[in-house]
Protein backbone atom coordinates (compact mmCIF):
# COMPACT_ATOMS: atom_id res chain seq x y z
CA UNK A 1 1.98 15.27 -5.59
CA UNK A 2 2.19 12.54 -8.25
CA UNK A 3 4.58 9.64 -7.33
CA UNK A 4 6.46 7.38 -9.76
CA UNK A 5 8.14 3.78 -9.89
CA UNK A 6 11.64 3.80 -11.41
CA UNK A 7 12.09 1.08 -13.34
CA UNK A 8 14.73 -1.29 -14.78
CA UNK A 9 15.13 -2.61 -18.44
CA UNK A 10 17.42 -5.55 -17.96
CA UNK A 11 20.15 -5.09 -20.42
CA UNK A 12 20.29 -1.09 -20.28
CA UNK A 13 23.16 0.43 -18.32
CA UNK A 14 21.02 0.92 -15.08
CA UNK A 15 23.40 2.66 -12.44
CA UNK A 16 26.42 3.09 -14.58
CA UNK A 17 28.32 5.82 -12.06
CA UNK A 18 28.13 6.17 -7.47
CA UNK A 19 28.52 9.72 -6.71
CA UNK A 20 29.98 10.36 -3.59
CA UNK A 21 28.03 13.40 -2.30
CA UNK A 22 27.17 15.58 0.21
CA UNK A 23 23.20 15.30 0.86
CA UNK A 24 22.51 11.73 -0.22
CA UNK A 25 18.47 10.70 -1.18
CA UNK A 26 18.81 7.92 1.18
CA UNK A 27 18.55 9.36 5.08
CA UNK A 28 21.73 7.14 5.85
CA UNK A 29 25.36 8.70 6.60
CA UNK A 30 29.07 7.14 5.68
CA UNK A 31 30.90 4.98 8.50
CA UNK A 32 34.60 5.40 8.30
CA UNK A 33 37.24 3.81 10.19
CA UNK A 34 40.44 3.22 10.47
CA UNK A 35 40.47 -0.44 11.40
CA UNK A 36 37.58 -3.12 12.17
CA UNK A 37 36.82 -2.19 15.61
CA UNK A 38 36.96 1.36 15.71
CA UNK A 39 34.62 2.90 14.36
CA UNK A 40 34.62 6.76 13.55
CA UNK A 41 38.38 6.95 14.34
CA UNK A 42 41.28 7.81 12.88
CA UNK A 43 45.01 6.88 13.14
CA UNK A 44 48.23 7.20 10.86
CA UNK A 45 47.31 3.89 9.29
CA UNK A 46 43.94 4.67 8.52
CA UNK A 47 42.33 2.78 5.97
CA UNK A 48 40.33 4.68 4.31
CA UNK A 49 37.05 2.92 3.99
CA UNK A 50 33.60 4.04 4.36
CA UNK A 51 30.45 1.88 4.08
CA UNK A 52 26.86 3.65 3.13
CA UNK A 53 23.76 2.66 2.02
CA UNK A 54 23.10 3.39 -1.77
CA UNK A 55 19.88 2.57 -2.27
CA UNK A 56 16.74 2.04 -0.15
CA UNK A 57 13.39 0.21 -1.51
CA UNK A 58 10.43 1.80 -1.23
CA UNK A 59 11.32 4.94 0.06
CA UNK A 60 9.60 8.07 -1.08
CA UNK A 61 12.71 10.59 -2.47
CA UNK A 62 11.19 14.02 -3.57
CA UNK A 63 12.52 15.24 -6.51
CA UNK A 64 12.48 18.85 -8.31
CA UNK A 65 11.48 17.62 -12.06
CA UNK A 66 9.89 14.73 -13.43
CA UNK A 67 8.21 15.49 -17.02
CA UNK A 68 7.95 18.79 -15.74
CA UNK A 69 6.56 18.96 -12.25
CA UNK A 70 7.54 18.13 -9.30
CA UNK A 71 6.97 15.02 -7.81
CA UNK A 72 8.13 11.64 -5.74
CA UNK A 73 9.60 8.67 -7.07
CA UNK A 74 10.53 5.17 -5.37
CA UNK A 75 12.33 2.05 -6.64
CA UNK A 76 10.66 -1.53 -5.96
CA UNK A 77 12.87 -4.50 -4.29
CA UNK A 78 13.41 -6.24 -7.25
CA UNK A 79 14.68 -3.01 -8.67
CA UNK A 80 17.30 -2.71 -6.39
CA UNK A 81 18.22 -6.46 -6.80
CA UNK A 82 18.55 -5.82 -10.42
CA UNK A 83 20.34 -2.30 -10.30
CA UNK A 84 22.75 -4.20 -7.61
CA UNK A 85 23.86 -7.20 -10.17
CA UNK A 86 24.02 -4.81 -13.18
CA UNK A 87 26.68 -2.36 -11.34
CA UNK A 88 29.05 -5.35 -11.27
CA UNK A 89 28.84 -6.73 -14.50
CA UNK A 90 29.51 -3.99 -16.38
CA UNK A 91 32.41 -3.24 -13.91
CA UNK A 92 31.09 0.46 -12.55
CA UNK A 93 32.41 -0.10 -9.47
CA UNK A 94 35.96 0.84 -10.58
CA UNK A 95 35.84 4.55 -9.45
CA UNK A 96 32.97 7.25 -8.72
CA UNK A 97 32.15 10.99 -9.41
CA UNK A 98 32.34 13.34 -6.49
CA UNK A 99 28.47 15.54 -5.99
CA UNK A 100 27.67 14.41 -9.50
CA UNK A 101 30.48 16.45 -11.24
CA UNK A 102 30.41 14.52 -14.07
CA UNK A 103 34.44 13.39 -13.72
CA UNK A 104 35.37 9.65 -12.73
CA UNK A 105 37.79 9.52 -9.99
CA UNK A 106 39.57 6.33 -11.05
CA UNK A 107 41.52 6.26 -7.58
CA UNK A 108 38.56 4.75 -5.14
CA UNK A 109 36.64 1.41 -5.79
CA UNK A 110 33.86 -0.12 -4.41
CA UNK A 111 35.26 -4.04 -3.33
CA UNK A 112 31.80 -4.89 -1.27
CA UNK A 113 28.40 -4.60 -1.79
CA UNK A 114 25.41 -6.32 -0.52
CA UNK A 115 21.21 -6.67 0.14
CA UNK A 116 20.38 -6.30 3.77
CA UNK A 117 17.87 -9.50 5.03
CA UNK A 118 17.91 -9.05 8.58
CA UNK A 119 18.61 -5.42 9.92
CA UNK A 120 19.60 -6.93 13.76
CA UNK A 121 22.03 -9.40 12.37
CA UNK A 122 23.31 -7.86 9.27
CA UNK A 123 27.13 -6.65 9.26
CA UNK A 124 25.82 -2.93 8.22
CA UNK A 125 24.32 -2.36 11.66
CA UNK A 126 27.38 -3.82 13.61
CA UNK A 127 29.53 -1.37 11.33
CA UNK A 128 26.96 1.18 12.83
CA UNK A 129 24.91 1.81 10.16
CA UNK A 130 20.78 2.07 10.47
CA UNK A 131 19.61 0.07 8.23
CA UNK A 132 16.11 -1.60 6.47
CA UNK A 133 15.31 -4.62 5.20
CA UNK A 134 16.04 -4.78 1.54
CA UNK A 135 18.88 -1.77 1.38
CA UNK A 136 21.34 -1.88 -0.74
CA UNK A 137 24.87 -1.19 1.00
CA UNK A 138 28.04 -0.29 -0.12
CA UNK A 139 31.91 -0.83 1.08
CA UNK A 140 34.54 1.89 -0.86
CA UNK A 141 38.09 1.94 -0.77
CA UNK A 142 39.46 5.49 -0.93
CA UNK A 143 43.03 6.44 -2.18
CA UNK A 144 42.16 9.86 -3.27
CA UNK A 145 44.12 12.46 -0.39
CA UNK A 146 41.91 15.05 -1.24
CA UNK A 147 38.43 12.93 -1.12
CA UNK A 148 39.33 11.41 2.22
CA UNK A 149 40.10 14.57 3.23
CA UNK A 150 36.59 15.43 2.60
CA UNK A 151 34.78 12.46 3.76
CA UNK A 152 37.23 13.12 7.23
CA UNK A 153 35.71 16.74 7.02
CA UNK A 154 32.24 15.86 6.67
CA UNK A 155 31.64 17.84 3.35
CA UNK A 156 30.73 14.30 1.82
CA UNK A 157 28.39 11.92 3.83
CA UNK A 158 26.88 9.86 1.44
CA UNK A 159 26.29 7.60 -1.78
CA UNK A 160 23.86 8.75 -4.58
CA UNK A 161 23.17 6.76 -7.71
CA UNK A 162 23.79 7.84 -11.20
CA UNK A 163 21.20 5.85 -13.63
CA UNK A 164 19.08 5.39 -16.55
CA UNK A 165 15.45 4.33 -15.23
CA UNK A 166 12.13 4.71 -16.52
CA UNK A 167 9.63 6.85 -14.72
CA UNK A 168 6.23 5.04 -14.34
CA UNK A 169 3.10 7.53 -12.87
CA UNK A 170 1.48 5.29 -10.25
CA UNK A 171 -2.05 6.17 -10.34
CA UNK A 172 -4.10 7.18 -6.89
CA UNK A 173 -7.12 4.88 -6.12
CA UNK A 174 -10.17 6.80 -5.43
CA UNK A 175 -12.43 3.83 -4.82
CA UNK A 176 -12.42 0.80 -2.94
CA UNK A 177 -13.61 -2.23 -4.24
CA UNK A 178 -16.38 -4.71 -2.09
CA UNK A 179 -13.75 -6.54 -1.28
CA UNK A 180 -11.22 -4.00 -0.08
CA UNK A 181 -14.01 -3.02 2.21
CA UNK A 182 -14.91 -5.84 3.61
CA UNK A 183 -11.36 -6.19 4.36
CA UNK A 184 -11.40 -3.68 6.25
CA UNK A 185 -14.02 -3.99 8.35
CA UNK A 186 -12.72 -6.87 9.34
CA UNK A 187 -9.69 -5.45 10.35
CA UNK A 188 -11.35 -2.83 12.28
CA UNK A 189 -13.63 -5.18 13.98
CA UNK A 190 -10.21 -7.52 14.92
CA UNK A 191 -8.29 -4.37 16.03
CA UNK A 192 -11.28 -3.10 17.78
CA UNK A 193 -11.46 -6.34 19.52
CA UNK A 194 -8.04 -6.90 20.94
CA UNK A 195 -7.56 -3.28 21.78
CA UNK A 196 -10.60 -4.33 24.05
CA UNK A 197 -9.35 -7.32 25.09
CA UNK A 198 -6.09 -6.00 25.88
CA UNK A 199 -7.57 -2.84 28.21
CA UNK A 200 -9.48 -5.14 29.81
CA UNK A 201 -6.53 -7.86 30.77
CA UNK A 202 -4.90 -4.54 31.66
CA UNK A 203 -7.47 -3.38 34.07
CA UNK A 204 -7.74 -6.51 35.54
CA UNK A 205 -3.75 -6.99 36.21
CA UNK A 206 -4.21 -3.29 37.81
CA UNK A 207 -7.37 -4.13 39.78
CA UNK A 208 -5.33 -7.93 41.30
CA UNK A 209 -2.33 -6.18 41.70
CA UNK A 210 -4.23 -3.24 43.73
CA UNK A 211 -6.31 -6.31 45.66
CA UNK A 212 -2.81 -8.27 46.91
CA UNK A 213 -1.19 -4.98 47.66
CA UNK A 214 -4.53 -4.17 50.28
CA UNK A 215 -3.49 -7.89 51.62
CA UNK A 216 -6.62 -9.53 49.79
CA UNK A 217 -4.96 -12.31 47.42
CA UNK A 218 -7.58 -12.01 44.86
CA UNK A 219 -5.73 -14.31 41.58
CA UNK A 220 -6.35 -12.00 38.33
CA UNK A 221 -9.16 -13.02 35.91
CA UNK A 222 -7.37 -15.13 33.21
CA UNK A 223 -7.85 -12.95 29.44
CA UNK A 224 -10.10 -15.03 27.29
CA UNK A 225 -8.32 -17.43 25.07
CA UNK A 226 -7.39 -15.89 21.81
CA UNK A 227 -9.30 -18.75 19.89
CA UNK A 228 -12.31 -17.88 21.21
CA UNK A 229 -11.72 -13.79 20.55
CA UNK A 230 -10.73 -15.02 17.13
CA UNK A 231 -14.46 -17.11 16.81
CA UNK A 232 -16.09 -14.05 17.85
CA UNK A 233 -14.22 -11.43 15.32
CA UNK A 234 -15.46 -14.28 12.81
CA UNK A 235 -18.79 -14.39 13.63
CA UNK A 236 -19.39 -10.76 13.66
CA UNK A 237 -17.20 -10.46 10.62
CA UNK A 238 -19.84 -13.31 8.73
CA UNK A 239 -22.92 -11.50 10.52
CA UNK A 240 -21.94 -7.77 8.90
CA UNK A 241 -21.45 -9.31 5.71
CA UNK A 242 -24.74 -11.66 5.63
CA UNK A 243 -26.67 -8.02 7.44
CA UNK A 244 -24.96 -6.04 3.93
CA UNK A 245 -26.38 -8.58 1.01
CA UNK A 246 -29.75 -8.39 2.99
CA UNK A 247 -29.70 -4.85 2.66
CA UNK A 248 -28.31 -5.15 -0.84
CA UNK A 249 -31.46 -7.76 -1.93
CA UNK A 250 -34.34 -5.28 0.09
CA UNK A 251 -32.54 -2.37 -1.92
CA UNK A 252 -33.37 -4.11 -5.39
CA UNK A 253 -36.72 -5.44 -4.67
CA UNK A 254 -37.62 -1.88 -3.59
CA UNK A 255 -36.38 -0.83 -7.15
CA UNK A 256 -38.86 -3.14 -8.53
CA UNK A 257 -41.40 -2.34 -6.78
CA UNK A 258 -40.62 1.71 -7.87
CA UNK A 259 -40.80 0.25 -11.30
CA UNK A 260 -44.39 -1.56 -11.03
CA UNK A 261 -45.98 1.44 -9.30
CA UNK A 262 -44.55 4.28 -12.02
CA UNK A 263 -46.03 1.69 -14.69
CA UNK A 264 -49.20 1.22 -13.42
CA UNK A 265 -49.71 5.37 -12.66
CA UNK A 266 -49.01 5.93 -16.42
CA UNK A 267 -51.82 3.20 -17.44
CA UNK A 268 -53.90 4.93 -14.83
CA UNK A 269 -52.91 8.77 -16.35
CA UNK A 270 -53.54 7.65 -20.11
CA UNK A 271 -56.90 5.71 -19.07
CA UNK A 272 -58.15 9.02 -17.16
CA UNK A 273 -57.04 11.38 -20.40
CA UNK A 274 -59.03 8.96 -22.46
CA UNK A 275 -62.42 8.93 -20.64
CA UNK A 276 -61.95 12.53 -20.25
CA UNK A 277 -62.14 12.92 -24.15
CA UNK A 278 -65.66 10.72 -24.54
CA UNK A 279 -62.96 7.26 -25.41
CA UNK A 280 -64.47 4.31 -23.21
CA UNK A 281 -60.92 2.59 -22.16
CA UNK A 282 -59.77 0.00 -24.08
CA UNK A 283 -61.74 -3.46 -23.24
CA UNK A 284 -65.17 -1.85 -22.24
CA UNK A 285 -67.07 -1.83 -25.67
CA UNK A 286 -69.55 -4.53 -25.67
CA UNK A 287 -68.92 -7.69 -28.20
CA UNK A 288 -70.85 -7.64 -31.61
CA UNK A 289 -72.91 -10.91 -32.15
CA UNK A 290 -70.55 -12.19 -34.71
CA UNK A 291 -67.55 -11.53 -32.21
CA UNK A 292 -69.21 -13.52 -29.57
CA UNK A 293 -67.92 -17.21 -29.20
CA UNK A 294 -70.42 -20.27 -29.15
CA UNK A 295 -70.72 -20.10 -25.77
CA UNK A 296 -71.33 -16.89 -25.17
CA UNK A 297 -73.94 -16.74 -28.36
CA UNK A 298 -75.91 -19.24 -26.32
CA UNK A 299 -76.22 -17.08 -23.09
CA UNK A 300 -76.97 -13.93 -25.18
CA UNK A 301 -80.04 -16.20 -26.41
CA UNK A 302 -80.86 -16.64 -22.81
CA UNK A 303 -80.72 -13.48 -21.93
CA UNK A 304 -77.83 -14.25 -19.47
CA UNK A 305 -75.01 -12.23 -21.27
């Protein structure tokens, strides 16, 4: 399935409408309550206020259509950021549309809104929502009888966007580069090495702990310092790679070598196909007088050529 970035062009509406709805994209339900301490209940002064996440960074939302296919589509951080700011200043967050029906309730408002840093500390999880880094979380004020009546029901448990984005296809990568690789087999070789490290601190707390409960107070093997686990995941890390351009510089000279022996059986084929057909191979006729050098005149005259 092909996924897709939707993007922001700063100065375009963005999220111009929140649509209260019933089966929200983000997996994150309304709180209500009726005062700041009880959550989830109800009184004859309720308040009417719910709080939801609206938008969630990086998360994968299916969706039925995009340029004609099915497919998945995900917003970046800075996306939601944007999105965030832009629903304020152009003062959206007077009203909402109720499962995308298209008509602005003007009698419910949203009067907070914020990023989530830090999940355990942030006010969404005390409020009893479950949260990630980087959500985008909403507070709405209801008037509407007939919406709270819904929200109190159930029938709506959620916030859902209304916006103009753009679509970009991300593309798969089918390769990894030298570098991606070697990354990773340093990664393995690290992982490899402290899941080892770790067993073996592991069987060694079992095999103490088995030793002082037989009465023989045996102290426990002290784990090798993780400086010196580190040195060795960086000297087999420099070894593999050092091992992979030696293969990489046998693998070309053998190519050369290839090269030098198909060049020297086609001089050999041609000289054979030529001797075969009377031709003495180039270089074997004997040198005319008048093609001989000084030299080489002289030791003809002596009968030495």
């Amino acid at each position: 399935m092909k996924k897709y970035e939707l993007k922001y062009v700063k100065g375009e509406d963005g999220v111009f409408a929140m649509s209260t709805v019933a089966s929200p994209a983000v997996l994150a339900t309304l709180v209500m309550f009726s005062n700041e301490t009880e959550l989830l209940q109800f009184s004859d002064d309720e308040k009417q206020i719910i709080y939801s996440v609206a938008m969630r960074p990086n998360m994968l939302i299916p969706r039925k259509s995009i340029n004609g296919e099915p497919a998945e589509v995900y917003y970046s951080d800075e996306t939601v950021k944007d999105l965030q700011q832009n629903f304020f200043k152009m003062n959206y967050h007077n009203g909402g549309t109720i499962d995308h029906g298209g008509v602005l309730v003007k009698d419910m408002y949203f009067f907070e809104s914020w990023i989530v840093e830090d999940p355990l500390k942030d006010k969404a999880t005390s409020l009893g929502l479950d949260v990630k880094r980087g959500d985008w979380v909403l507070g709405q004020k209801i008037d509407n009888p007939e919406v709270w009546a819904k929200i109190k029901n159930k029938e709506l448990t959620g916030f859902s966007i209304e916006a103009f984005l753009n679509p970009v296809l991300i593309e798969n990568k089918t390769e990894m580069t030298q570098e991606e690789i070697d990354a990773r087999i340093k990664e393995v070789i690290k992982m490899t090495a402290e899941e080892d490290a770790a067993k073996k601190k592991a069987d060694e707390e079992a095999a103490a702990k088995l030793a002082m409960a037989e009465g023989d107070q045996v102290p426990p093997t002290e784990a090798p310092p993780a400086d010196d686990l580190q040195k060795k995941v960086d000297e087999l890390t420099t070894e593999n790679i050092m091992l992979k351009a030696k293969l990489a510089e046998y693998e070309i000279k053998e190519i050369d070598m290839s090269a030098e022996i198909a060049a020297a059986k086609k001089v050999a084929i041609e000289m054979g196909a030529e001797i075969a057909k009377g031709i003495k191979p180039s270089g074997s006729a004997p040198k005319s007088y008048e093609q001989m050098s000084n030299v080489e005149k002289a030791k003809f005259n002596r009968g030495k050529l």
